[in-house]
PDB file of N, CA and C in Angstrom:
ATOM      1  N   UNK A   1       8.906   0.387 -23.973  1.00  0.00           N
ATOM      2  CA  UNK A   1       8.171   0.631 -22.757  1.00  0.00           C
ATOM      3  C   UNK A   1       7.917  -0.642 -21.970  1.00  0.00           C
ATOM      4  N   UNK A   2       7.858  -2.166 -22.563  1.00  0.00           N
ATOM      5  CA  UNK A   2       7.345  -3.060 -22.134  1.00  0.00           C
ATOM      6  C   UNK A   2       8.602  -3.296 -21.256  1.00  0.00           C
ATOM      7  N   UNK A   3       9.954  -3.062 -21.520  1.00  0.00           N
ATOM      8  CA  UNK A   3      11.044  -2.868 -20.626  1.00  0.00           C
ATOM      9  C   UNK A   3      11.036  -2.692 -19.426  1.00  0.00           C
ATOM     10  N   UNK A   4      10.494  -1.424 -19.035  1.00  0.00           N
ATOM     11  CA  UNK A   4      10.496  -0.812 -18.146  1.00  0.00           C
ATOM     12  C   UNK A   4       9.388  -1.370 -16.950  1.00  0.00           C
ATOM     13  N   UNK A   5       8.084  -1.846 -17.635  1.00  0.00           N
ATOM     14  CA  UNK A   5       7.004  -2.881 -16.792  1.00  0.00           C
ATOM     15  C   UNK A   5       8.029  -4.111 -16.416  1.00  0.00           C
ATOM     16  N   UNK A   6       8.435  -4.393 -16.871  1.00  0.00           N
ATOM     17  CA  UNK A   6       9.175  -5.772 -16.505  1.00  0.00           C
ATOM     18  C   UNK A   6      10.169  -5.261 -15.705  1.00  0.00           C
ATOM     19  N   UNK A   7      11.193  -4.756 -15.674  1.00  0.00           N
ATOM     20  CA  UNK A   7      11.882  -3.911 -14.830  1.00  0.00           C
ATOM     21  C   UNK A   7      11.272  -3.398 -13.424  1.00  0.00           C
ATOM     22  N   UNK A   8      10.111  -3.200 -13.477  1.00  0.00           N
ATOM     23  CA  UNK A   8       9.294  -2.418 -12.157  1.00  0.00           C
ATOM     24  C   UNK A   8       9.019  -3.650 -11.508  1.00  0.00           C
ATOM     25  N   UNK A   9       8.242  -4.796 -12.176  1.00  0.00           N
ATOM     26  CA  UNK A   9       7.914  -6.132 -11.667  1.00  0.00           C
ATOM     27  C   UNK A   9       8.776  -6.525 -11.052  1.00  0.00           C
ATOM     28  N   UNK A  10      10.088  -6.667 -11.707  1.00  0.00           N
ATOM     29  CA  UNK A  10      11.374  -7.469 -10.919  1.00  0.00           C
ATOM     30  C   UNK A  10      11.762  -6.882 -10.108  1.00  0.00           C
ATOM     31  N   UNK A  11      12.007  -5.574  -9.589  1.00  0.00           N
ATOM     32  CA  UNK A  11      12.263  -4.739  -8.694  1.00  0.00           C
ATOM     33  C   UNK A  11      11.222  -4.753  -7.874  1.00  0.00           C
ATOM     34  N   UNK A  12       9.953  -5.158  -7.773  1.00  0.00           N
ATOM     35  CA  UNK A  12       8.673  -5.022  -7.042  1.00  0.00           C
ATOM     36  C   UNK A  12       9.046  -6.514  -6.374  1.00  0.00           C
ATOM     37  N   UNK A  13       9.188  -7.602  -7.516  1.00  0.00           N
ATOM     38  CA  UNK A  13       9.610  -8.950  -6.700  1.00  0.00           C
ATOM     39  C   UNK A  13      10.926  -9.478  -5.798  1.00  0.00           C
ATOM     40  N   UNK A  14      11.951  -8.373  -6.143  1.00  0.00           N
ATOM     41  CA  UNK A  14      13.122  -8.372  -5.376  1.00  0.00           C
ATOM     42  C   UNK A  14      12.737  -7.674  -3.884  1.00  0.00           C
ATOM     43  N   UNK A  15      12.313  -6.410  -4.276  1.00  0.00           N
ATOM     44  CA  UNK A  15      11.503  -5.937  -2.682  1.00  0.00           C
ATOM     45  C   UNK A  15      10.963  -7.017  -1.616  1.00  0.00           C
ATOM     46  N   UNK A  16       9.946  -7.643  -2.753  1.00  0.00           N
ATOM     47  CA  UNK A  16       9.149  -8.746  -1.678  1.00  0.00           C
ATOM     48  C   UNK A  16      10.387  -9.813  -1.110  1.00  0.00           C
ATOM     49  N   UNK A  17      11.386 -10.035  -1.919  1.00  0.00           N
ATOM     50  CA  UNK A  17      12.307 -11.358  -1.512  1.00  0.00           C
ATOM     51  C   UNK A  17      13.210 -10.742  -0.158  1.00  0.00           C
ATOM     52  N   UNK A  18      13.779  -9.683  -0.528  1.00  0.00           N
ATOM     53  CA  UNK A  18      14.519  -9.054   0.694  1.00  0.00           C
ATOM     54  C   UNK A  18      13.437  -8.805   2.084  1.00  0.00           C
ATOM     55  N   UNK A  19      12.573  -8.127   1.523  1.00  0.00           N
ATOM     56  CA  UNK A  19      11.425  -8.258   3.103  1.00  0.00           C
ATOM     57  C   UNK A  19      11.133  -9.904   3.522  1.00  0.00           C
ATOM     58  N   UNK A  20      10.983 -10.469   2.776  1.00  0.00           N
ATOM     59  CA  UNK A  20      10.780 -11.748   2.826  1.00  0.00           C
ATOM     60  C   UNK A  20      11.445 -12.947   4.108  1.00  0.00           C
ATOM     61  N   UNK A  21      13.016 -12.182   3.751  1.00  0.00           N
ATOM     62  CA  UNK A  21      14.020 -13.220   4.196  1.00  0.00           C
ATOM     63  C   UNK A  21      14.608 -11.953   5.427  1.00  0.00           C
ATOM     64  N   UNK A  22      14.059 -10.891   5.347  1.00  0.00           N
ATOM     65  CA  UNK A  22      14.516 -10.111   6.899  1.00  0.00           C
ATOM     66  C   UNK A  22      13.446 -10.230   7.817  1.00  0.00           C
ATOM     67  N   UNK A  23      12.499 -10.900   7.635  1.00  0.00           N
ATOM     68  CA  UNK A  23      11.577 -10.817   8.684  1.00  0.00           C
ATOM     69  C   UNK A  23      12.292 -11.602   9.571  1.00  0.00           C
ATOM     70  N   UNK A  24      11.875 -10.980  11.253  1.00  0.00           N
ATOM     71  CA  UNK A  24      12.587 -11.668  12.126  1.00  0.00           C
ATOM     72  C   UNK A  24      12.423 -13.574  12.182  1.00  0.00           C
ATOM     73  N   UNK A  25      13.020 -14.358  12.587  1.00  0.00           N
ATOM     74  CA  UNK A  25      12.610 -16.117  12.286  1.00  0.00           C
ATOM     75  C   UNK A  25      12.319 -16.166  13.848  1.00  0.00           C
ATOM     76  N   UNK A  26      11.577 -15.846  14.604  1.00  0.00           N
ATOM     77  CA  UNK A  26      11.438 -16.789  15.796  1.00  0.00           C
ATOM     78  C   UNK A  26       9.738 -16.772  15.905  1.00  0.00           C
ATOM     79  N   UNK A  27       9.258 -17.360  17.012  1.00  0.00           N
ATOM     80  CA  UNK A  27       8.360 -17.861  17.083  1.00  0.00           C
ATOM     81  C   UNK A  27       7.796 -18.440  16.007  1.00  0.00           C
ATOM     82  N   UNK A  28       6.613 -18.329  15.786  1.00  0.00           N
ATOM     83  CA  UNK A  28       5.697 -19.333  14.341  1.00  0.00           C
ATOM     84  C   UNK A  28       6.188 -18.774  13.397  1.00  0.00           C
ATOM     85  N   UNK A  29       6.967 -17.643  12.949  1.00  0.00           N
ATOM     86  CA  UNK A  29       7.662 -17.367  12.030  1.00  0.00           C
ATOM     87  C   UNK A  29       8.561 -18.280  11.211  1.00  0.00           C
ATOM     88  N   UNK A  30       9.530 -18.759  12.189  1.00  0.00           N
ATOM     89  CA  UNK A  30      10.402 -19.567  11.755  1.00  0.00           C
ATOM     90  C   UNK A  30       9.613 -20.995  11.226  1.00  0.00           C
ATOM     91  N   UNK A  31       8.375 -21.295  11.124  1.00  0.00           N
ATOM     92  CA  UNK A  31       7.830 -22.459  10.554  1.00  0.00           C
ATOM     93  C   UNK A  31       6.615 -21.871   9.717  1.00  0.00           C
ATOM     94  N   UNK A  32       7.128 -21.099   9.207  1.00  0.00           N
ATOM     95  CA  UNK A  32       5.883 -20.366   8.039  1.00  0.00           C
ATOM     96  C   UNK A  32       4.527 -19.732   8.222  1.00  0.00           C
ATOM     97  N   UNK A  33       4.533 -19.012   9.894  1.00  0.00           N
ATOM     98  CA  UNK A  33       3.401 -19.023  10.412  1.00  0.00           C
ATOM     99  C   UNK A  33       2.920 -17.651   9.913  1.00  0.00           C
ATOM    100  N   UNK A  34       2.600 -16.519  10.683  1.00  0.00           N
ATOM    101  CA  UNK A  34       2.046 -15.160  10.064  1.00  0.00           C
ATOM    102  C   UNK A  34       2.777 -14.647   9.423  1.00  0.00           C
ATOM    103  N   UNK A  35       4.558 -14.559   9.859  1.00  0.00           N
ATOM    104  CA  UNK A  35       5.020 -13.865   8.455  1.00  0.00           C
ATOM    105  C   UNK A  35       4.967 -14.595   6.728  1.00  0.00           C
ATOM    106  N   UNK A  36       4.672 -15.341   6.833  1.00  0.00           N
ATOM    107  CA  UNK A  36       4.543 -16.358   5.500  1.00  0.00           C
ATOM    108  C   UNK A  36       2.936 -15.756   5.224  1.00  0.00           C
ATOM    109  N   UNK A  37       2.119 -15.863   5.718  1.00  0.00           N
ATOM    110  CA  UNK A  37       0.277 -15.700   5.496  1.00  0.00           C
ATOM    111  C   UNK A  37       0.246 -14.151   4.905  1.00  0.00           C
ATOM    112  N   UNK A  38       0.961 -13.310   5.907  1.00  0.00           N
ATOM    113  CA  UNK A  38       0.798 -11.553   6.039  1.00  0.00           C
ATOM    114  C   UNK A  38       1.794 -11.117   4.825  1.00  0.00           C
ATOM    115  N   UNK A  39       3.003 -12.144   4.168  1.00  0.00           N
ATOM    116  CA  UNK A  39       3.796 -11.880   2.819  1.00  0.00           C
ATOM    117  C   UNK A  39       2.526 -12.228   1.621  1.00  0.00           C
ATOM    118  N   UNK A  40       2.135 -13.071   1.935  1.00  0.00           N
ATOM    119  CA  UNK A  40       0.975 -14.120   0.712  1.00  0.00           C
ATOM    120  C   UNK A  40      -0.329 -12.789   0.982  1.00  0.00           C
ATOM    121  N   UNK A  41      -0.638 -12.839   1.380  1.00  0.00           N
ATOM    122  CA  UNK A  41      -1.632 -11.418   2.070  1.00  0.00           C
ATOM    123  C   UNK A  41      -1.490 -10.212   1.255  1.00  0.00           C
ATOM    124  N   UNK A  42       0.043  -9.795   1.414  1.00  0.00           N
ATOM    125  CA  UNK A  42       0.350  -8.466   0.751  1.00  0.00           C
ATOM    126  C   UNK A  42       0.341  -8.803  -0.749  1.00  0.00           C
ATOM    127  N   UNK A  43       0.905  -9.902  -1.292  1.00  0.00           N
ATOM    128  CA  UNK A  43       1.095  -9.966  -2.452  1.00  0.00           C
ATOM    129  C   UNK A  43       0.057  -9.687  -3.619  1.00  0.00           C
ATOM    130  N   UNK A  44      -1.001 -10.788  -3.282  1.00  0.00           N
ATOM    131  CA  UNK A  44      -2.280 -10.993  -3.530  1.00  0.00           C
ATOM    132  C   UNK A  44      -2.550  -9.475  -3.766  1.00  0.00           C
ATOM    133  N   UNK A  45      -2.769  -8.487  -2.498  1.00  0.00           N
ATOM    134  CA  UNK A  45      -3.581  -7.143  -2.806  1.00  0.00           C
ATOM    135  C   UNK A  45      -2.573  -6.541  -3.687  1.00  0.00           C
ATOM    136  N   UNK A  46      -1.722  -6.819  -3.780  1.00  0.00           N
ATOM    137  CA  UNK A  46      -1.018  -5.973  -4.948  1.00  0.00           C
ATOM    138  C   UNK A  46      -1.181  -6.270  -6.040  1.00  0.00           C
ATOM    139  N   UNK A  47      -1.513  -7.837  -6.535  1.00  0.00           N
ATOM    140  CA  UNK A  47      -1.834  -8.112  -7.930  1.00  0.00           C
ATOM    141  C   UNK A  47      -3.028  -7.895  -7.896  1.00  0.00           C
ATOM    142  N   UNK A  48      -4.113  -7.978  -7.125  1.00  0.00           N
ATOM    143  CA  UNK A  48      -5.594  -7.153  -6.958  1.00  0.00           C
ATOM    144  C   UNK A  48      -5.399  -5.733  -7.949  1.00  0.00           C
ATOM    145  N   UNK A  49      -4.449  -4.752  -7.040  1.00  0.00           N
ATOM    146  CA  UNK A  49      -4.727  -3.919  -7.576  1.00  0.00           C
ATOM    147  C   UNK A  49      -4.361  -3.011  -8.489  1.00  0.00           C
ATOM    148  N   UNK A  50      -3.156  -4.042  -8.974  1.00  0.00           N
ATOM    149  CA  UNK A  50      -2.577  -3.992 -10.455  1.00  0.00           C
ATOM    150  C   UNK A  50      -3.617  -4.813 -11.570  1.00  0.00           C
ATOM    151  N   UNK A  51      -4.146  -5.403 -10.849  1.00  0.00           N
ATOM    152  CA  UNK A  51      -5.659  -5.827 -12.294  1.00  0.00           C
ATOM    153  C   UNK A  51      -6.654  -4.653 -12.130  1.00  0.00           C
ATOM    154  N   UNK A  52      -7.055  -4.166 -10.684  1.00  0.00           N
ATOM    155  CA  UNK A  52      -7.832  -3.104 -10.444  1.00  0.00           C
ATOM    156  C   UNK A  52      -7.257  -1.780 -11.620  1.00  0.00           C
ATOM    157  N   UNK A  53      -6.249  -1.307 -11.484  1.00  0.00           N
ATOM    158  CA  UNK A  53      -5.580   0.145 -12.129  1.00  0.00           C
ATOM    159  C   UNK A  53      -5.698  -0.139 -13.427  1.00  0.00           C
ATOM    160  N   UNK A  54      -5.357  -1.413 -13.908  1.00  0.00           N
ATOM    161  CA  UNK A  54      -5.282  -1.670 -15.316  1.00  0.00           C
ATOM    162  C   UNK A  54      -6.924  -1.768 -15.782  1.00  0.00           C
ATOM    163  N   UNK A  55      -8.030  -2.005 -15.308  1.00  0.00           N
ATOM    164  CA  UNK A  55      -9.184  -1.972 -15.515  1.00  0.00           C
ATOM    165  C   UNK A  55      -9.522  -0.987 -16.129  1.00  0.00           C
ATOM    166  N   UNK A  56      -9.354   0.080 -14.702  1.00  0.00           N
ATOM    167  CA  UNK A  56      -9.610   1.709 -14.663  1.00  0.00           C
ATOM    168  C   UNK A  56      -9.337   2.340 -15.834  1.00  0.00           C
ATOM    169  N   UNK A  57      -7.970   1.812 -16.034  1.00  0.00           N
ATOM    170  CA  UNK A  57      -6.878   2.959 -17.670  1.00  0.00           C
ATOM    171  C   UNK A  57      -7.740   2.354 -18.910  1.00  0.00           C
ATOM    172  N   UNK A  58      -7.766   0.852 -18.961  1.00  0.00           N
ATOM    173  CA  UNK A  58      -8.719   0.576 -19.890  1.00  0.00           C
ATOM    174  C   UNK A  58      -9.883   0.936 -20.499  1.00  0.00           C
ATOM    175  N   UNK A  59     -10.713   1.381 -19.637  1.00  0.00           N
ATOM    176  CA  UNK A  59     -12.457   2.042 -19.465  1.00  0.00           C
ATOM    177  C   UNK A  59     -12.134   3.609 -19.748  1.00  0.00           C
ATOM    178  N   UNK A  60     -10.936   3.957 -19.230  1.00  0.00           N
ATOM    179  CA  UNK A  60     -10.990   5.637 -19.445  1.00  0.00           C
ATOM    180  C   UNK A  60     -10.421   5.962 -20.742  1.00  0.00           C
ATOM    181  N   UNK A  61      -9.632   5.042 -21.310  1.00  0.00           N
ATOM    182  CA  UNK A  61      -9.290   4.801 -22.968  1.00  0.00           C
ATOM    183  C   UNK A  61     -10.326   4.477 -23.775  1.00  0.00           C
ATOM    184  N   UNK A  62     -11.160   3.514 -23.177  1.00  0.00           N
ATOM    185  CA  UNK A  62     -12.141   3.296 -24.363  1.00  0.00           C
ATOM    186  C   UNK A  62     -13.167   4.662 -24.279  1.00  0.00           C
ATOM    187  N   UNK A  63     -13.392   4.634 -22.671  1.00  0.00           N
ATOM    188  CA  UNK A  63     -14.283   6.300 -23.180  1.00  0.00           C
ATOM    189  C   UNK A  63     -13.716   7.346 -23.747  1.00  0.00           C
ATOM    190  N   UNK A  64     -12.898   7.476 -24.222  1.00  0.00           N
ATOM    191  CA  UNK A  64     -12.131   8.507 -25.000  1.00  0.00           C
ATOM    192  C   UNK A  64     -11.338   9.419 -24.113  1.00  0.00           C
ATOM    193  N   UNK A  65     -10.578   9.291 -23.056  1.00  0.00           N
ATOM    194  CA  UNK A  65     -10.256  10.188 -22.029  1.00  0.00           C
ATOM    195  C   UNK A  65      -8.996  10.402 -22.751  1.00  0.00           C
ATOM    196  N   UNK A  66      -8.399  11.669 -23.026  1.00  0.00           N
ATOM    197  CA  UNK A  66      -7.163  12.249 -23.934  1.00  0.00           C
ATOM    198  C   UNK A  66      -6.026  12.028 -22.758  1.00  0.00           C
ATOM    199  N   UNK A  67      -6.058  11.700 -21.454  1.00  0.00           N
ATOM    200  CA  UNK A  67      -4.825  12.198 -20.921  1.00  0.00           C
ATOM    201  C   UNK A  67      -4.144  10.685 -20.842  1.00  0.00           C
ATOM    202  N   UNK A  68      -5.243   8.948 -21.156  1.00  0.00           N
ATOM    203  CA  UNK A  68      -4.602   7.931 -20.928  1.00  0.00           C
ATOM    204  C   UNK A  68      -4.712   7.486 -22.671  1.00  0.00           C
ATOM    205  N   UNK A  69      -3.095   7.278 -22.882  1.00  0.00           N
ATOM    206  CA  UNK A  69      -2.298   6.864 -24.130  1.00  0.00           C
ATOM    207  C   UNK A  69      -2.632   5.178 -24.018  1.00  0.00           C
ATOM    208  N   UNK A  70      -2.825   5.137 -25.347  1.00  0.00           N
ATOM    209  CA  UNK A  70      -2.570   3.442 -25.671  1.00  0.00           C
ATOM    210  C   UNK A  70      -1.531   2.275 -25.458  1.00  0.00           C
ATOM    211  N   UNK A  71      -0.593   3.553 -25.159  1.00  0.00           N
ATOM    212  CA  UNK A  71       0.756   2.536 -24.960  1.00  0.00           C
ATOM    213  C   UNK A  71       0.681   2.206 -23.386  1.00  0.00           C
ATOM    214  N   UNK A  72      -0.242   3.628 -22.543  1.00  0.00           N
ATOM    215  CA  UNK A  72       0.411   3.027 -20.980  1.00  0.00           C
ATOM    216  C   UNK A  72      -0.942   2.072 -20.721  1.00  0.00           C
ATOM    217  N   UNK A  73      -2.106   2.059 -21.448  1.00  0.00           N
ATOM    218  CA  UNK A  73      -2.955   1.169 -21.084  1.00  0.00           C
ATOM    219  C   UNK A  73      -2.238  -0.538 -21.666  1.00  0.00           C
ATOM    220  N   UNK A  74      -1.775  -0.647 -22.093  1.00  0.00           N
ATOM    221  CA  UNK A  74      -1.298  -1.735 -22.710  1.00  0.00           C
ATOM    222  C   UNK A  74      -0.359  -2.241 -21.465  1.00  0.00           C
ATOM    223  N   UNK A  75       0.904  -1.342 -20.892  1.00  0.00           N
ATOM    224  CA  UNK A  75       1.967  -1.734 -20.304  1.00  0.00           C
ATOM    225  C   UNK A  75       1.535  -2.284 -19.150  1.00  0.00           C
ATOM    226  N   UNK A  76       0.153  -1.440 -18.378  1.00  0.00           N
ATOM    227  CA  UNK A  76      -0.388  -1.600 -17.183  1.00  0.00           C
ATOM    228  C   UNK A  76      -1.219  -2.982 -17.620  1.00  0.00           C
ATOM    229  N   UNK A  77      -1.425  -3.201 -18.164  1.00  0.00           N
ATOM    230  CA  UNK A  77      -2.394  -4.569 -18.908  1.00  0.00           C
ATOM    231  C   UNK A  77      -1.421  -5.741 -18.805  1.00  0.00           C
ATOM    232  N   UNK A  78      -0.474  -5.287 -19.370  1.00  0.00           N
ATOM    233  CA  UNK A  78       0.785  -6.344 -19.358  1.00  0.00           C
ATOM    234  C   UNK A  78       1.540  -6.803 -17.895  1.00  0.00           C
ATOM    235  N   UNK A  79       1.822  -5.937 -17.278  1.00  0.00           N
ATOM    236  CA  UNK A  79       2.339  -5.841 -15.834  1.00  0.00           C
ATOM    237  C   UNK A  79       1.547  -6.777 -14.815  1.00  0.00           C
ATOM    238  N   UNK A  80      -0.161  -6.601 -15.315  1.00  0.00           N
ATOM    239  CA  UNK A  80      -1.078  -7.051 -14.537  1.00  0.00           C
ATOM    240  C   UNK A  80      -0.776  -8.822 -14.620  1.00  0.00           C
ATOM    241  N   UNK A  81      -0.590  -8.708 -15.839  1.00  0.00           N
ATOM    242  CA  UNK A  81      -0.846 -10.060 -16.486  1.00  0.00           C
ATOM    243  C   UNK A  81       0.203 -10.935 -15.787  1.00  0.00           C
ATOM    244  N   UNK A  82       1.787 -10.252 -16.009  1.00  0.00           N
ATOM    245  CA  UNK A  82       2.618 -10.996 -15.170  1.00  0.00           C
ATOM    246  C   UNK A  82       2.643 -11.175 -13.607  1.00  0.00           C
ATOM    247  N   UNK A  83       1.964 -10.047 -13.120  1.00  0.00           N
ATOM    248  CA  UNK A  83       1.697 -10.325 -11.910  1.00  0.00           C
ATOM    249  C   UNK A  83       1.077 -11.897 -11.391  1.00  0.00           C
ATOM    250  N   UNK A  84      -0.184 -11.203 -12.329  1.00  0.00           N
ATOM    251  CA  UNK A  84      -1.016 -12.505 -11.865  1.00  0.00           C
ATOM    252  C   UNK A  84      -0.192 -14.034 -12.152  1.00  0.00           C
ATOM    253  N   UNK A  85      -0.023 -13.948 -13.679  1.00  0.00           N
ATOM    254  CA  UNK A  85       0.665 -15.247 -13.769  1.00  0.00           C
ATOM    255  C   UNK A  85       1.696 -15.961 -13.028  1.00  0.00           C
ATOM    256  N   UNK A  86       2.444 -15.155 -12.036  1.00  0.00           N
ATOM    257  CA  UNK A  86       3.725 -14.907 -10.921  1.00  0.00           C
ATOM    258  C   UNK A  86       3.010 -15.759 -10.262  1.00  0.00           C
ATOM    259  N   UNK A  87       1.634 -14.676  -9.382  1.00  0.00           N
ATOM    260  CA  UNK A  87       0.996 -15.412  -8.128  1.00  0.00           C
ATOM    261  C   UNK A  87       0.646 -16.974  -8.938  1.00  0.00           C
ATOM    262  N   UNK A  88      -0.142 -16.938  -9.704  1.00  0.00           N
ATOM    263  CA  UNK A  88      -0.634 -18.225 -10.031  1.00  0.00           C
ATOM    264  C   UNK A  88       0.465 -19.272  -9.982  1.00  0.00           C
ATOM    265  N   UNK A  89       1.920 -19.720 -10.494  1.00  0.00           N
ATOM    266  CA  UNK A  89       2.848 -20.462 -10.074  1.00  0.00           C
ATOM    267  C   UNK A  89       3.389 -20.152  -9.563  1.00  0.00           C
ATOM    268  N   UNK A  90       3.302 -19.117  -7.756  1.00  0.00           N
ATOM    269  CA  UNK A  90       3.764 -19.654  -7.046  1.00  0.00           C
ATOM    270  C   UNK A  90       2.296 -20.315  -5.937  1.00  0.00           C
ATOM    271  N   UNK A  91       1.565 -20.071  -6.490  1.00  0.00           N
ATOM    272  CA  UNK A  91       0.084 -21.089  -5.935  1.00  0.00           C
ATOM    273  C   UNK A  91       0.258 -22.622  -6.240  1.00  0.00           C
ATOM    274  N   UNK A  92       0.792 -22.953  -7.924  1.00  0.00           N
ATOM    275  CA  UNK A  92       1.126 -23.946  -7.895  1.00  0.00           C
ATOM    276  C   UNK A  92       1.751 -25.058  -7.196  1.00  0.00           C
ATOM    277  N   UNK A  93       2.602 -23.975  -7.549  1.00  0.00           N
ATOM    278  CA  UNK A  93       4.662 -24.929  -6.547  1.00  0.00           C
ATOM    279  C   UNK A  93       3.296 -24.912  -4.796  1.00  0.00           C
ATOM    280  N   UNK A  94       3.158 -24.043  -4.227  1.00  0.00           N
ATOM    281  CA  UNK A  94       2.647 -24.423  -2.933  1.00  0.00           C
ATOM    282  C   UNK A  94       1.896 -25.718  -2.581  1.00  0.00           C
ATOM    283  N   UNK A  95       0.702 -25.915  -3.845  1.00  0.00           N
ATOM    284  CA  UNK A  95      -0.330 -26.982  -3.734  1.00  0.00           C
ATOM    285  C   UNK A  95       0.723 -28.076  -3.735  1.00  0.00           C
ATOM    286  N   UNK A  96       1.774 -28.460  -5.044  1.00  0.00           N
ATOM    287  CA  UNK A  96       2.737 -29.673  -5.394  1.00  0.00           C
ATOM    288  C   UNK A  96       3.572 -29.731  -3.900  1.00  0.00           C
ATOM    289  N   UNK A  97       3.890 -28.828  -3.349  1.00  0.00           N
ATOM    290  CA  UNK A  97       4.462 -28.893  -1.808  1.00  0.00           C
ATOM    291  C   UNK A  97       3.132 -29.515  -0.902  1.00  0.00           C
ATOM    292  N   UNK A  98       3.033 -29.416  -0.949  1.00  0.00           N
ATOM    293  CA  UNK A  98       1.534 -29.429   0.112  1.00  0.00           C
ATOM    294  C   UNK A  98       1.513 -31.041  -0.388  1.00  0.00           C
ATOM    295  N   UNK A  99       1.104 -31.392  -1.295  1.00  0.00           N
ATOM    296  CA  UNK A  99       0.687 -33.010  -2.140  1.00  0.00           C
ATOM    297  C   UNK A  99       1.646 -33.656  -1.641  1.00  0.00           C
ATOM    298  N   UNK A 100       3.045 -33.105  -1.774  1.00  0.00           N
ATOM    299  CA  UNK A 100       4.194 -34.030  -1.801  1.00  0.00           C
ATOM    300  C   UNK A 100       4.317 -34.230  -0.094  1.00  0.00           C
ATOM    301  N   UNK A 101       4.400 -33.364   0.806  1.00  0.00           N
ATOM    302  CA  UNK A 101       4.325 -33.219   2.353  1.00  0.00           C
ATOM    303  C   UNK A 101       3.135 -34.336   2.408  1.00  0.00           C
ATOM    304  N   UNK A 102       2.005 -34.115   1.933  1.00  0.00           N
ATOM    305  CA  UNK A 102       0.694 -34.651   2.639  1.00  0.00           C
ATOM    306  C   UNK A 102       0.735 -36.779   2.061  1.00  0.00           C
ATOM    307  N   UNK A 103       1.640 -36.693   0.860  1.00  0.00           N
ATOM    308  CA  UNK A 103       1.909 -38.342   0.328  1.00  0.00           C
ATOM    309  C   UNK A 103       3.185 -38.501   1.113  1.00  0.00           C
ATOM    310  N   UNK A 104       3.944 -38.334   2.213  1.00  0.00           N
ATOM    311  CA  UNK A 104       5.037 -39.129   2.609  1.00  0.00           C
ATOM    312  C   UNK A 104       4.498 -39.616   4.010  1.00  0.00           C
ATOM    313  N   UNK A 105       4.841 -40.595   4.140  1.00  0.00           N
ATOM    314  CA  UNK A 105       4.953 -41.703   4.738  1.00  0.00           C
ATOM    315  C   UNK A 105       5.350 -41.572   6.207  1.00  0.00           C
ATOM    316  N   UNK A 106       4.727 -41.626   7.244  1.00  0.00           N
ATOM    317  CA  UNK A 106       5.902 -41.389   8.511  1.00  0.00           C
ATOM    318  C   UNK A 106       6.130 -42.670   9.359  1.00  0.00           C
TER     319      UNK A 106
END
């Protein structure tokens, strides 16, 4: 099953790359302006609310709810996790861009 979370992720992150690189390039676009903020924007609420869903399945498992299985609270737990860890290095790589732009010399 953990297959198939990873499978959805990469297909969820290929989505974002193709929208990514068809957004039209002119105006502030083409220098990372709202379509860059409104991609970072969407992303974010999606790992929001892939930690949000995975919360939910969690709490309705521990209260004993018969219709959520241990295995899909786990997968959704897991999914969350890579999400987040995704956003978090590519937060990284941004700041080390940002450092490296903000130390050169003109």
């Amino acid at each position: 099953m953990s297959d198939i979370a990873i499978n959805q992720v990469l297909a969820q992150m290929r989505t974002m790359a193709s929208q990514a690189t068809s957004e039209p390039k002119s105006g502030l676009d083409s220098v990372g302006g709202p379509g860059f903020s409104s991609l970072m924007s969407q992303s974010l609420n999606e790992v929001n609310e892939s930690i949000q869903v995975s919360k939910g399945l969690a709490q309705q498992f521990e209260s004993g709810d018969p219709t959520v299985s241990l295995a899909e609270v786990m997968v959704t737990a897991q999914k969350a996790s890579l999400q987040f860890t995704g956003m978090t290095e590519v937060r990284n790589k941004l700041l080390n861009a940002y450092q490296e732009v903000m130390n050169m010399q003109v």
